[in-house]
N, C-alpha and C. Protein backbone atom coordinates (compact mmCIF):
# COMPACT_ATOMS: atom_id res chain seq x y z
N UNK A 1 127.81 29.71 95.85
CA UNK A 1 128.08 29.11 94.55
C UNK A 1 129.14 28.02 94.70
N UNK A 2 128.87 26.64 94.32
CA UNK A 2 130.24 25.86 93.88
C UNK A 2 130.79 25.51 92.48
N UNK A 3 131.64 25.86 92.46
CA UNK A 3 132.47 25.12 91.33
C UNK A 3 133.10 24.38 91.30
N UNK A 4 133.29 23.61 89.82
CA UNK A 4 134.25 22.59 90.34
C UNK A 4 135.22 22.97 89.33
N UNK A 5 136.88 22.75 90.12
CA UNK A 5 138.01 23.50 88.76
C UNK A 5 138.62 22.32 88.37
N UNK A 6 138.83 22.13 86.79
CA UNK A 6 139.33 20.66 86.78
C UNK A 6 140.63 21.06 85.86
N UNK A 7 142.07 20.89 85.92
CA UNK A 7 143.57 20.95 85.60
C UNK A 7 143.49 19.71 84.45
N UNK A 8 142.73 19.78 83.37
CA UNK A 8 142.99 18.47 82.72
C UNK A 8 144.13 17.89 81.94
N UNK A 9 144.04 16.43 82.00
CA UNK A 9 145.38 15.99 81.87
C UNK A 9 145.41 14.09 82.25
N UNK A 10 145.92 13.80 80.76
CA UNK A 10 145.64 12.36 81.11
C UNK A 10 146.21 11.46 81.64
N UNK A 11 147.46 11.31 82.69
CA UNK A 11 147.82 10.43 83.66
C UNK A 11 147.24 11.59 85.27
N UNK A 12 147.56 12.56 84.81
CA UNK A 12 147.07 13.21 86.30
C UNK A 12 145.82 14.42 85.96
N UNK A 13 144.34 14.04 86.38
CA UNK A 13 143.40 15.26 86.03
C UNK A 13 142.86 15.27 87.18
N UNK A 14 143.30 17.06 87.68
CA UNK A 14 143.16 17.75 88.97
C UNK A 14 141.38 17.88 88.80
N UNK A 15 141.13 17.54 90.27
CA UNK A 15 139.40 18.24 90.70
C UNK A 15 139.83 18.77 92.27
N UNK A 16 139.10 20.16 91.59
CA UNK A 16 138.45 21.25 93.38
C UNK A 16 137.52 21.61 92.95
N UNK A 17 136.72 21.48 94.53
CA UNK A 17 135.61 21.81 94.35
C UNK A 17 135.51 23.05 95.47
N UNK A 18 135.28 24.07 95.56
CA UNK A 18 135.14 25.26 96.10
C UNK A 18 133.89 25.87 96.42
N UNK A 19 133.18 26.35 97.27
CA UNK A 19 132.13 27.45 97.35
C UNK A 19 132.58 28.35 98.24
N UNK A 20 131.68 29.38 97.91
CA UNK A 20 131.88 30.96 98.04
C UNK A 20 131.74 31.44 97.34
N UNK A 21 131.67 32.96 97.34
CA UNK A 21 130.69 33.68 96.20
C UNK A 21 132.25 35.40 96.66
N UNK A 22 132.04 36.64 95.67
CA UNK A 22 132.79 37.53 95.42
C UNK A 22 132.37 37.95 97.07
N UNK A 23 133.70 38.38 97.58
CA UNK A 23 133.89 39.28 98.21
C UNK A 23 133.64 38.64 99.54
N UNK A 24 132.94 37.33 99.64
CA UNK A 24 133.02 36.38 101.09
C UNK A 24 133.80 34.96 101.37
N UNK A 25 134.42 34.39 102.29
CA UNK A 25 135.30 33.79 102.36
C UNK A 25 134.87 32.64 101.36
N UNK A 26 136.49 31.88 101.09
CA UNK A 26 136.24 30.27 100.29
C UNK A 26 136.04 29.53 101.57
N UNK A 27 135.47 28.45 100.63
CA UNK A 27 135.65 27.07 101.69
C UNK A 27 135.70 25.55 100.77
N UNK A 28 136.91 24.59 100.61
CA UNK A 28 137.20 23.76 100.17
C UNK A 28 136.00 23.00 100.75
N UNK A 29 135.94 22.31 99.50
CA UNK A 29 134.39 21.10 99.17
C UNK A 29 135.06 19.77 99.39
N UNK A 30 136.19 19.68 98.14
CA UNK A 30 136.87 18.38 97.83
C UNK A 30 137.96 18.69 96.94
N UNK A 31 138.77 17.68 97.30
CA UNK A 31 140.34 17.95 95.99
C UNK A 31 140.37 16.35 95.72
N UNK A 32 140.67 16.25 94.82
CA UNK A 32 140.91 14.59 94.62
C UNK A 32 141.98 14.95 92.87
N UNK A 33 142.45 13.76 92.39
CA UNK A 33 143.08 13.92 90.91
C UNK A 33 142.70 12.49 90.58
N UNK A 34 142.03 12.72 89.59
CA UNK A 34 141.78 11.08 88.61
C UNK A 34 143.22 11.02 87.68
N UNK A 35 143.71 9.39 88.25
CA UNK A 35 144.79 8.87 87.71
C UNK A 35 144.46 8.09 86.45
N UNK A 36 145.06 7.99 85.44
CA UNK A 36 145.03 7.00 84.43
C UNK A 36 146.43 6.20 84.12
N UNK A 37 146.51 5.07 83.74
CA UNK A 37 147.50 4.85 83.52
C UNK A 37 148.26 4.96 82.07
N UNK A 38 149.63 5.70 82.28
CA UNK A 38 149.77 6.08 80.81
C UNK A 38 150.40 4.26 79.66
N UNK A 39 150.03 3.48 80.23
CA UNK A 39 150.54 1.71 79.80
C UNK A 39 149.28 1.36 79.41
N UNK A 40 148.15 2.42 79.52
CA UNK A 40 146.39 1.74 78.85
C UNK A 40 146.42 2.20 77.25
N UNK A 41 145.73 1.96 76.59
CA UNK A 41 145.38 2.71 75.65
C UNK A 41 144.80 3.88 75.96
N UNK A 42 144.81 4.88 74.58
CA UNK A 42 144.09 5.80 75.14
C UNK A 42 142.77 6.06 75.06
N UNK A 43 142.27 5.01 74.35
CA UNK A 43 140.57 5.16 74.77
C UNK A 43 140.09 5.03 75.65
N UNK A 44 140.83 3.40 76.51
CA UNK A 44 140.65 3.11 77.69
C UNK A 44 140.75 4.62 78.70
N UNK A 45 141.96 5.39 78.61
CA UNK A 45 142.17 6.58 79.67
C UNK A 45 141.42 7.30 79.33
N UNK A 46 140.97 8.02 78.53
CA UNK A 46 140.20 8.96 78.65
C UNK A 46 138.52 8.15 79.12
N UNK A 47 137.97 6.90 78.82
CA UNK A 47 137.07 6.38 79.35
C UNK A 47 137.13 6.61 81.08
N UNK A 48 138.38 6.02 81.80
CA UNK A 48 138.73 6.84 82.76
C UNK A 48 138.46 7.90 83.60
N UNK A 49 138.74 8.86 82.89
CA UNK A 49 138.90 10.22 83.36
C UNK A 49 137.79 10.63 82.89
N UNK A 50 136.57 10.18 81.84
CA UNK A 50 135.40 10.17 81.84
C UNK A 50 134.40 9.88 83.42
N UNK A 51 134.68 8.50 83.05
CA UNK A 51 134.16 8.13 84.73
C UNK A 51 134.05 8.66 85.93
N UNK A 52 135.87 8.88 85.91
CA UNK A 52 135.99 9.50 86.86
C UNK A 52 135.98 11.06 87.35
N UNK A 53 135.45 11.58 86.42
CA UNK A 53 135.22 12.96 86.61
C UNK A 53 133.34 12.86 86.79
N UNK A 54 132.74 11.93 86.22
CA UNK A 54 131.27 12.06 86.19
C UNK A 54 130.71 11.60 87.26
N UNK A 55 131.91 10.46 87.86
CA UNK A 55 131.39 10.12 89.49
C UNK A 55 132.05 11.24 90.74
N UNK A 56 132.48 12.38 90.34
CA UNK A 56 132.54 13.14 91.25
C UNK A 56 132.01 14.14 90.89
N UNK A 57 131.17 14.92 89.41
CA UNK A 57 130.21 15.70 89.62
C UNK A 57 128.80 15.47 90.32
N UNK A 58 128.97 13.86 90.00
CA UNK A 58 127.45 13.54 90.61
C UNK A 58 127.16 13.05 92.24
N UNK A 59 128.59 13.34 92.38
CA UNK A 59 129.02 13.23 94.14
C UNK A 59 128.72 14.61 94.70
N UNK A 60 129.34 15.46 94.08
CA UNK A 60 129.58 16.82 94.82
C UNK A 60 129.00 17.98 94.04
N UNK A 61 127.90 17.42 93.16
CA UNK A 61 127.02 18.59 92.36
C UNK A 61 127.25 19.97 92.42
N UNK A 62 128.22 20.25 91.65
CA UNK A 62 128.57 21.59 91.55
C UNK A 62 127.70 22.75 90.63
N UNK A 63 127.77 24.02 91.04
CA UNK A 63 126.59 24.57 90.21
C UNK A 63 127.19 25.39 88.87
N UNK A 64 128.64 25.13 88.28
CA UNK A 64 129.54 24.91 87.69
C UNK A 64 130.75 24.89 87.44
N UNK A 65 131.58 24.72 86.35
CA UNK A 65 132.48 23.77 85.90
C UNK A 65 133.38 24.43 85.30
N UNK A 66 134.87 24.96 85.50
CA UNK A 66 135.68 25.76 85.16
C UNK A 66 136.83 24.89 84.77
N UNK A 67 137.05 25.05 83.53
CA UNK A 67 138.25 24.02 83.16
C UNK A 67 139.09 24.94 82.40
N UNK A 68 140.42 24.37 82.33
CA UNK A 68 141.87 25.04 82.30
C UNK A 68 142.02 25.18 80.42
N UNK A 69 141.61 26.07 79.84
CA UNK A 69 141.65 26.48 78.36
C UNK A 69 143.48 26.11 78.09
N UNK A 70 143.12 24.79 77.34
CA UNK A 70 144.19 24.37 76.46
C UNK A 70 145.39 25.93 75.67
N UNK A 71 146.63 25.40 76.04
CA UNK A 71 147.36 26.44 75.41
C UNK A 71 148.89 25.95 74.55
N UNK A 72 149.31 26.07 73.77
CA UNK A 72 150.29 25.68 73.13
C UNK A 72 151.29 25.44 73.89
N UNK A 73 151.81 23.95 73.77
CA UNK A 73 152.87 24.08 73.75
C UNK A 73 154.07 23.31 72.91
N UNK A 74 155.60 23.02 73.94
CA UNK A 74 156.64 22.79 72.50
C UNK A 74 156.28 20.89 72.58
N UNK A 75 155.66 20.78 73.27
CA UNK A 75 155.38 18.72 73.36
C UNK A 75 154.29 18.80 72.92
N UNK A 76 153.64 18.61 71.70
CA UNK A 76 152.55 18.37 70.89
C UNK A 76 151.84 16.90 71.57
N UNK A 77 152.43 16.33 72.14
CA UNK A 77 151.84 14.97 72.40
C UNK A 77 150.87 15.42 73.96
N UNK A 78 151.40 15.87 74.82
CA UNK A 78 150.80 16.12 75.90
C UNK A 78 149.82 17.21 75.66
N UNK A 79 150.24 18.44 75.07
CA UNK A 79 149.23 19.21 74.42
C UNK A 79 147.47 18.38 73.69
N UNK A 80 148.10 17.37 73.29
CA UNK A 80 147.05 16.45 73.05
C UNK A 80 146.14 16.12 73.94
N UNK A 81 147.19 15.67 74.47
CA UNK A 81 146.30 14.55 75.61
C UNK A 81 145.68 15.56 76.85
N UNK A 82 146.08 16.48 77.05
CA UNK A 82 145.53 17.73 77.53
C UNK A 82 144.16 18.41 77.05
N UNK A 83 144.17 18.43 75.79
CA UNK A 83 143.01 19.00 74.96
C UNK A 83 142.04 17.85 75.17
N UNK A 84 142.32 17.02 75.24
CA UNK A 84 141.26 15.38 75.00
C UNK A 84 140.70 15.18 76.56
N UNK A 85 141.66 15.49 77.77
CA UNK A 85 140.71 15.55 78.46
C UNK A 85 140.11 16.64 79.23
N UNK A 86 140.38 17.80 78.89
CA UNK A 86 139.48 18.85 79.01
C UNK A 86 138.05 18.75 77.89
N UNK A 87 138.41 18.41 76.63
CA UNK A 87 136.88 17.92 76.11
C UNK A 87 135.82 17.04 76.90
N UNK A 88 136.96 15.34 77.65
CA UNK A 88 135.96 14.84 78.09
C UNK A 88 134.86 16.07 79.22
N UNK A 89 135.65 16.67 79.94
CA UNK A 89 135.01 17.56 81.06
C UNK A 89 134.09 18.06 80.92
N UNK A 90 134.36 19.15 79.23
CA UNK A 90 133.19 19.61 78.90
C UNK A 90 131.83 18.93 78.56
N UNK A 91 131.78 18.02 77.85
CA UNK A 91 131.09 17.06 77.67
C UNK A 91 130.39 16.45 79.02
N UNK A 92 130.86 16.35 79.97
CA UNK A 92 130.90 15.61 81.57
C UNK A 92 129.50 16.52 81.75
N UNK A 93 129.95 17.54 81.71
CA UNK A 93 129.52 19.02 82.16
C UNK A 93 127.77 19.41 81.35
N UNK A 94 128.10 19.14 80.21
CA UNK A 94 126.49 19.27 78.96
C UNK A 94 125.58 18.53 79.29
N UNK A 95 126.48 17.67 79.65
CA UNK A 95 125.72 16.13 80.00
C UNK A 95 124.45 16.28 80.80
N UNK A 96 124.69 17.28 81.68
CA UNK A 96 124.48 17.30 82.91
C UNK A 96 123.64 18.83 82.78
N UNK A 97 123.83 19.27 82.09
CA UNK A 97 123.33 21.01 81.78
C UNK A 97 123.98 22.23 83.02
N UNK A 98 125.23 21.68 83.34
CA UNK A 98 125.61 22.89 83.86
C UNK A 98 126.35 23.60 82.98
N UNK A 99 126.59 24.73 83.34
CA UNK A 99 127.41 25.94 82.89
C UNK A 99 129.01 25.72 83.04
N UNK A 100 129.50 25.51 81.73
CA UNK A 100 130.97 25.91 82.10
C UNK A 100 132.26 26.99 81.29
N UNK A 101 133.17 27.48 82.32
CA UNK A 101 133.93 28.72 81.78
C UNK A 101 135.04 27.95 81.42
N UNK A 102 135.74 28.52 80.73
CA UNK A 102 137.51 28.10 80.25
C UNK A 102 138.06 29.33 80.70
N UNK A 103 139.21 28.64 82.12
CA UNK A 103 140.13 30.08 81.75
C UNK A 103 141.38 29.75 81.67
N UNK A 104 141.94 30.80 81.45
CA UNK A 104 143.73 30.20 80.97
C UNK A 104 144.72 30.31 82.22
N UNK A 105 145.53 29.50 81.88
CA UNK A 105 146.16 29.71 83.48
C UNK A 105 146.92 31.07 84.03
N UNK A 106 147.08 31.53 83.09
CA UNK A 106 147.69 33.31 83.36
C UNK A 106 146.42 33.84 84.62
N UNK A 107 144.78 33.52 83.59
CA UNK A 107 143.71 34.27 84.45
C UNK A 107 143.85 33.62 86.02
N UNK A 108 143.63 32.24 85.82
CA UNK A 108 144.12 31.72 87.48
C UNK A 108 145.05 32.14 88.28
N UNK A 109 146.11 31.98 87.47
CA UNK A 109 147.08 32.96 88.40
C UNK A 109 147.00 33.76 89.14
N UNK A 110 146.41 34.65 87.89
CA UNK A 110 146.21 36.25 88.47
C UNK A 110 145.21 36.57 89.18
N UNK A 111 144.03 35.37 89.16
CA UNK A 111 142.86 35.79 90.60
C UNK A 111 143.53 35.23 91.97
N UNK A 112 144.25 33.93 91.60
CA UNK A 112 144.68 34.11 93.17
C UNK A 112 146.14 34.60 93.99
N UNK A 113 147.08 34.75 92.74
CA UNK A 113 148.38 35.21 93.45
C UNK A 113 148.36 36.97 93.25
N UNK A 114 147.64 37.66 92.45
CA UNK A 114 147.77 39.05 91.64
C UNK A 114 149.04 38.59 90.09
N UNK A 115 149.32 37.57 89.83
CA UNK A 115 150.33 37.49 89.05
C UNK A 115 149.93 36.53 88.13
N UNK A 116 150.17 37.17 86.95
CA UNK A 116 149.76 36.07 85.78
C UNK A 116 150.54 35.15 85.39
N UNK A 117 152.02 35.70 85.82
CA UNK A 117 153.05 34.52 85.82
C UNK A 117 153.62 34.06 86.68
N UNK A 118 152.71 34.00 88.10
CA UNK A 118 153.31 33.11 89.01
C UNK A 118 153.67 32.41 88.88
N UNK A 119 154.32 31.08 89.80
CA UNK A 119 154.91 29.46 89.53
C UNK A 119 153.88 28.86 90.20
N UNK A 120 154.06 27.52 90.46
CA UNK A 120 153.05 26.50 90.86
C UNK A 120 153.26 26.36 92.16
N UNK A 121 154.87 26.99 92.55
CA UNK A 121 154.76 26.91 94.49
C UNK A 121 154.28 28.06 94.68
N UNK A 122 154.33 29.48 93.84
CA UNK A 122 153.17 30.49 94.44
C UNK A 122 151.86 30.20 94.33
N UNK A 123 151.50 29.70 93.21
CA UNK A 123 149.38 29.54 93.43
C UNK A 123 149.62 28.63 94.51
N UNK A 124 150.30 27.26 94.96
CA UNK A 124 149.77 26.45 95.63
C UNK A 124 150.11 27.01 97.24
N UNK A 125 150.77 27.85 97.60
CA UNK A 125 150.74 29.23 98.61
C UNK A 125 149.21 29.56 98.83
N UNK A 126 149.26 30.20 97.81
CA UNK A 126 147.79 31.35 97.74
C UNK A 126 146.50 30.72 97.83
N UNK A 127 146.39 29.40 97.01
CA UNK A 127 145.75 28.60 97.16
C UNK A 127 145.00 28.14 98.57
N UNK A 128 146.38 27.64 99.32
CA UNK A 128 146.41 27.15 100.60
C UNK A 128 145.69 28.00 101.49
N UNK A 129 146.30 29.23 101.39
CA UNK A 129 145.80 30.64 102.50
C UNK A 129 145.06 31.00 102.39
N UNK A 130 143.99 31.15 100.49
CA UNK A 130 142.72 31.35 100.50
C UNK A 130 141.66 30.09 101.04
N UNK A 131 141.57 29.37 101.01
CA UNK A 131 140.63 27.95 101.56
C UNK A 131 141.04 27.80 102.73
N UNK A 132 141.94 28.46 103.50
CA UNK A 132 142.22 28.39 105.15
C UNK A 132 142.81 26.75 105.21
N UNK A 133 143.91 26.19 104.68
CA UNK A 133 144.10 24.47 104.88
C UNK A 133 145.42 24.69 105.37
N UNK A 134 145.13 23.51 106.24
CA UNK A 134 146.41 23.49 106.92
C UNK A 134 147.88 22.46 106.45
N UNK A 135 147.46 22.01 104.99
CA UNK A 135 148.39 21.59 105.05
C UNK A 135 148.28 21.67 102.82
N UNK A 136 149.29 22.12 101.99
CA UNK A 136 148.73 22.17 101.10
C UNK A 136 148.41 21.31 100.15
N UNK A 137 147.31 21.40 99.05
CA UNK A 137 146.97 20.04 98.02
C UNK A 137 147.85 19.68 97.40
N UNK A 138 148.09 18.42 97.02
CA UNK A 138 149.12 18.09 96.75
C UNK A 138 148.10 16.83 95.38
N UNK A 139 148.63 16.66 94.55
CA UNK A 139 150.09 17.10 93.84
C UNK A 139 149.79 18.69 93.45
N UNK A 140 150.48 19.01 92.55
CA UNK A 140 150.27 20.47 91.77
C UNK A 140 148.66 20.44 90.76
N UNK A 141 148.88 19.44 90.25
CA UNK A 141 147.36 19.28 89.38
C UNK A 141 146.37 19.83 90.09
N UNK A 142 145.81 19.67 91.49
CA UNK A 142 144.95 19.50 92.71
C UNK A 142 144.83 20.87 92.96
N UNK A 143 146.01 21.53 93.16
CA UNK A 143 146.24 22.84 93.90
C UNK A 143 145.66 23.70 92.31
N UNK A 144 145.49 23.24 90.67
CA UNK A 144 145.77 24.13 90.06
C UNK A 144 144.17 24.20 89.33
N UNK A 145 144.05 22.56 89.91
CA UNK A 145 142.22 22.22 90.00
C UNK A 145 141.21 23.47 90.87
N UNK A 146 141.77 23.77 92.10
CA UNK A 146 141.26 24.69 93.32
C UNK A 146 141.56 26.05 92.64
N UNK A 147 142.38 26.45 91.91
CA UNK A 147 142.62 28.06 92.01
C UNK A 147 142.09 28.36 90.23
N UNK A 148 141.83 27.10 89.73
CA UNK A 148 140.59 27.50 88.44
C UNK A 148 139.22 27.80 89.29
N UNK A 149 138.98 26.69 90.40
CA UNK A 149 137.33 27.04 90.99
C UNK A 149 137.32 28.36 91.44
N UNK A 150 138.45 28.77 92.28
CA UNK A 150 138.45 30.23 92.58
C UNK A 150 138.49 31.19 92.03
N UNK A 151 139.17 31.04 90.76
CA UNK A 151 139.04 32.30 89.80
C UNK A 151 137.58 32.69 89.09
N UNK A 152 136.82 30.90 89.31
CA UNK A 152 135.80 31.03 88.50
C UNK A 152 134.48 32.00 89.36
N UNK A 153 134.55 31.75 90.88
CA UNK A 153 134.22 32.07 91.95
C UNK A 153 133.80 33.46 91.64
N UNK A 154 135.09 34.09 91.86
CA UNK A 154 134.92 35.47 91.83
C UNK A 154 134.94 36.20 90.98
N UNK A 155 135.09 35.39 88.94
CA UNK A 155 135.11 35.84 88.22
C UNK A 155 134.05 35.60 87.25
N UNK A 156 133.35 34.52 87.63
CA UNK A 156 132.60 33.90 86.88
C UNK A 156 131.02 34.44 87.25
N UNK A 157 130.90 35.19 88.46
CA UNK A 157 129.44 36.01 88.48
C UNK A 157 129.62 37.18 87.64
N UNK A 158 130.74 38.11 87.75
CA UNK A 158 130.74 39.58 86.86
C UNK A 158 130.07 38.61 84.98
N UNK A 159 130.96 37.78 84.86
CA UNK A 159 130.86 37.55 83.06
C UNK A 159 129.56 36.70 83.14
N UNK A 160 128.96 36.13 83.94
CA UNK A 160 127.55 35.39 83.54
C UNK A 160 126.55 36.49 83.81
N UNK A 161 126.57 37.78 84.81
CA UNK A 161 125.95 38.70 84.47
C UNK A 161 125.74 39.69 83.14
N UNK A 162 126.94 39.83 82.71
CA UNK A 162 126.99 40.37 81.15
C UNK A 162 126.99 39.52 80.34
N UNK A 163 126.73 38.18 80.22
CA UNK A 163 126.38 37.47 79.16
C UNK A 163 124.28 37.47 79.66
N UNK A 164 124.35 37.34 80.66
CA UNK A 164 122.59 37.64 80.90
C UNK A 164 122.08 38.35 80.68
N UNK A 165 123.21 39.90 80.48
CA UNK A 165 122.58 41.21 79.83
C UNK A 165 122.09 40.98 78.12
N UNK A 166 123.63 40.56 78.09
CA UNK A 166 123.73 40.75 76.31
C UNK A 166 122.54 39.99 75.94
N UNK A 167 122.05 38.49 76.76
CA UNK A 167 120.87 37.79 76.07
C UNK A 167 119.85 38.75 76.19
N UNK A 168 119.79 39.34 77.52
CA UNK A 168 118.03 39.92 77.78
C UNK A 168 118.14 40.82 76.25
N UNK A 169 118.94 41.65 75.98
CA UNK A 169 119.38 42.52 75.07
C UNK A 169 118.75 42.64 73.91
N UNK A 170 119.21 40.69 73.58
CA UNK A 170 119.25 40.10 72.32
C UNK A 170 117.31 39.74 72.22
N UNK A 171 116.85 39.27 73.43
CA UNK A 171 116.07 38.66 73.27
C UNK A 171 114.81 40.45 73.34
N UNK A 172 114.97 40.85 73.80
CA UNK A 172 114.30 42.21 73.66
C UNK A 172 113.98 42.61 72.20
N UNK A 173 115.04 42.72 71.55
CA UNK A 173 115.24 43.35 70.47
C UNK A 173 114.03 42.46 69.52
N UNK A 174 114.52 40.64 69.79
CA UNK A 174 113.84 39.72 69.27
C UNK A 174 112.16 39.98 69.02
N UNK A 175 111.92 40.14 70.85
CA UNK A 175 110.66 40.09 71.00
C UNK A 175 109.89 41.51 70.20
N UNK A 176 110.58 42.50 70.28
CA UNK A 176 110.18 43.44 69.28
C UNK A 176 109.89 43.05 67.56
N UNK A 177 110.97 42.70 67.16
CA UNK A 177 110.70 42.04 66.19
C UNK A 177 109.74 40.66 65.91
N UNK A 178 109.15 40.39 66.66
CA UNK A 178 107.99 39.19 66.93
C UNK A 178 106.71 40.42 67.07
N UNK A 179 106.97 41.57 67.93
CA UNK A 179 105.75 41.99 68.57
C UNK A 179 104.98 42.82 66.83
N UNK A 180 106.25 43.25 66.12
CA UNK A 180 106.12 43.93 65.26
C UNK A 180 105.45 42.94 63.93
N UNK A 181 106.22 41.75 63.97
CA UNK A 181 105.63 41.02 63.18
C UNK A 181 104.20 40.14 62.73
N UNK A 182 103.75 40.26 64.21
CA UNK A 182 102.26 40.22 65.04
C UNK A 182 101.29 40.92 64.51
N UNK A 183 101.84 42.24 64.89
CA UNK A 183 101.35 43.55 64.27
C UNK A 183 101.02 43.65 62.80
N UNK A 184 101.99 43.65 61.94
CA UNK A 184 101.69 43.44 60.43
C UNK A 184 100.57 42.45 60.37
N UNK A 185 100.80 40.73 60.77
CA UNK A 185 99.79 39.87 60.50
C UNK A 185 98.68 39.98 60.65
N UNK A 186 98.36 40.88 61.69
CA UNK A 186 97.06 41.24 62.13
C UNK A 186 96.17 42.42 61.64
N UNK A 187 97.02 42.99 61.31
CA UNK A 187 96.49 44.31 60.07
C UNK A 187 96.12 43.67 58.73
N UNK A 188 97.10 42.68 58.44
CA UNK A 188 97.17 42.29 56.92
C UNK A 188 95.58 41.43 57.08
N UNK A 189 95.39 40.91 57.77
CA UNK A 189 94.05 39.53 58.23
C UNK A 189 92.89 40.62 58.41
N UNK A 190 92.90 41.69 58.70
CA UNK A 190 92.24 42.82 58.82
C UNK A 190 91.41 43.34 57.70
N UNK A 191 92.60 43.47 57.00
CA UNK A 191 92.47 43.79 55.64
C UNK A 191 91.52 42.93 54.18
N UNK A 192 92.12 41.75 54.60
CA UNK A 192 91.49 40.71 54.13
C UNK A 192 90.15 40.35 54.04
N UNK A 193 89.91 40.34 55.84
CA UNK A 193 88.33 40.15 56.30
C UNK A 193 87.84 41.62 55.43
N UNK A 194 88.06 42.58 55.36
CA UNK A 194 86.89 43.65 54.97
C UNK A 194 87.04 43.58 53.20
N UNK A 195 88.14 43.44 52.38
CA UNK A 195 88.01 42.87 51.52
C UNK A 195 87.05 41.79 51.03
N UNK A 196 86.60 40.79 51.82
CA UNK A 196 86.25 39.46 51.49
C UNK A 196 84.58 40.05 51.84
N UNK A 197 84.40 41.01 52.75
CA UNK A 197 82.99 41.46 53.05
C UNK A 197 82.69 42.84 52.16
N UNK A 198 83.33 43.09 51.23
CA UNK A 198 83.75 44.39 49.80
C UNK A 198 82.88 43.41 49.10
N UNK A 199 83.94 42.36 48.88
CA UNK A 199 83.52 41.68 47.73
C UNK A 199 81.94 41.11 47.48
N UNK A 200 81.69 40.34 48.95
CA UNK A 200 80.42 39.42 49.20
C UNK A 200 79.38 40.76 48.79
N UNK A 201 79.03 41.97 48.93
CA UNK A 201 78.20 42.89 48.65
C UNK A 201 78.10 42.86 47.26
């Protein structure tokens, strides 16, 4: 499986790209961070970080897309500009019909350090030692891009299996209710025809 983990954020938006699947080693794809300049407007930047996130899904076709679920904070302005380009991502992502998860950075944390409140020099540690690199991603965005793909890695087959349940589930139940509804129509048309051959006598 690859994913790609993207740290969004509009002068610095982290991309890793990761494969590996639960329980067998990682192996780094690509790390890169799309820069914008914060002296553009901001349509111009997020056009940007549009681009530049759509010319590296369509570089390194990932089979999906784990981005960093927006969370409060006390700078409303960056909180912004945070939310705006994790939308572009998602969007990047529809575009394209892959699948993508939001997780929060506590969950990242905690798939790759065991700690939901690690710091950014422990994930970018753990980071490092899980993808076997010899030297670590740099900046922090990059390193926080890689340990969303990893969380998504090993977390993101358990929850797309129980969302595949809950559909078959849903759609079971459905098809019963279709099979049943079948059923009536075809009795009722039944009914009709020998009626209509009642009457003709």
């Amino acid at each position: 499986m690859r994913v790609m983990g993207v740290d969004p954020g509009l002068t610095r938006c982290g991309v890793g790209v990761v494969e590996g699947a639960p329980g067998k080693p990682l192996s780094l794809v690509h790390v890169s961070v799309v820069r914008t300049s914060p002296d553009d407007d901001i349509a111009l930047r997020l056009l940007g970080v549009e681009r530049g996130l759509e010319a590296l899904i369509d570089e390194w076709r990932p089979d999906a897309i784990a981005v960093e679920r927006v969370f409060a904070q006390h700078n409303v302005r960056t909180v912004m500009g945070t939310a705006q380009a994790a939308g572009i991502a998602l969007v990047a992502a529809a575009r394209r019909g892959l699948p993508v998860a939001m997780h929060t950075p506590s969950e990242a944390k905690a798939a790759v350090t065991g700690n939901g409140r690690a710091d950014k020099a422990q994930v970018t540690t753990m980071v490092t030692r899980l993808l076997r690199l010899e030297e670590a991603p740099k900046p922090a965005d990059a390193a926080d891009a890689l340990a969303l793909a990893i969380c998504h890695v090993w977390r993101g087959g358990a929850q797309a299996r129980l969302a595949a349940a809950r559909a078959g589930a849903g759609q079971g139940t459905h098809a019963q209710r279709n099979a049943a509804r079948i059923a009536a129509a075809q009795a009722a048309a039944k009914a009709a025809t020998r009626n209509r051959g009642g009457n003709a006598q």
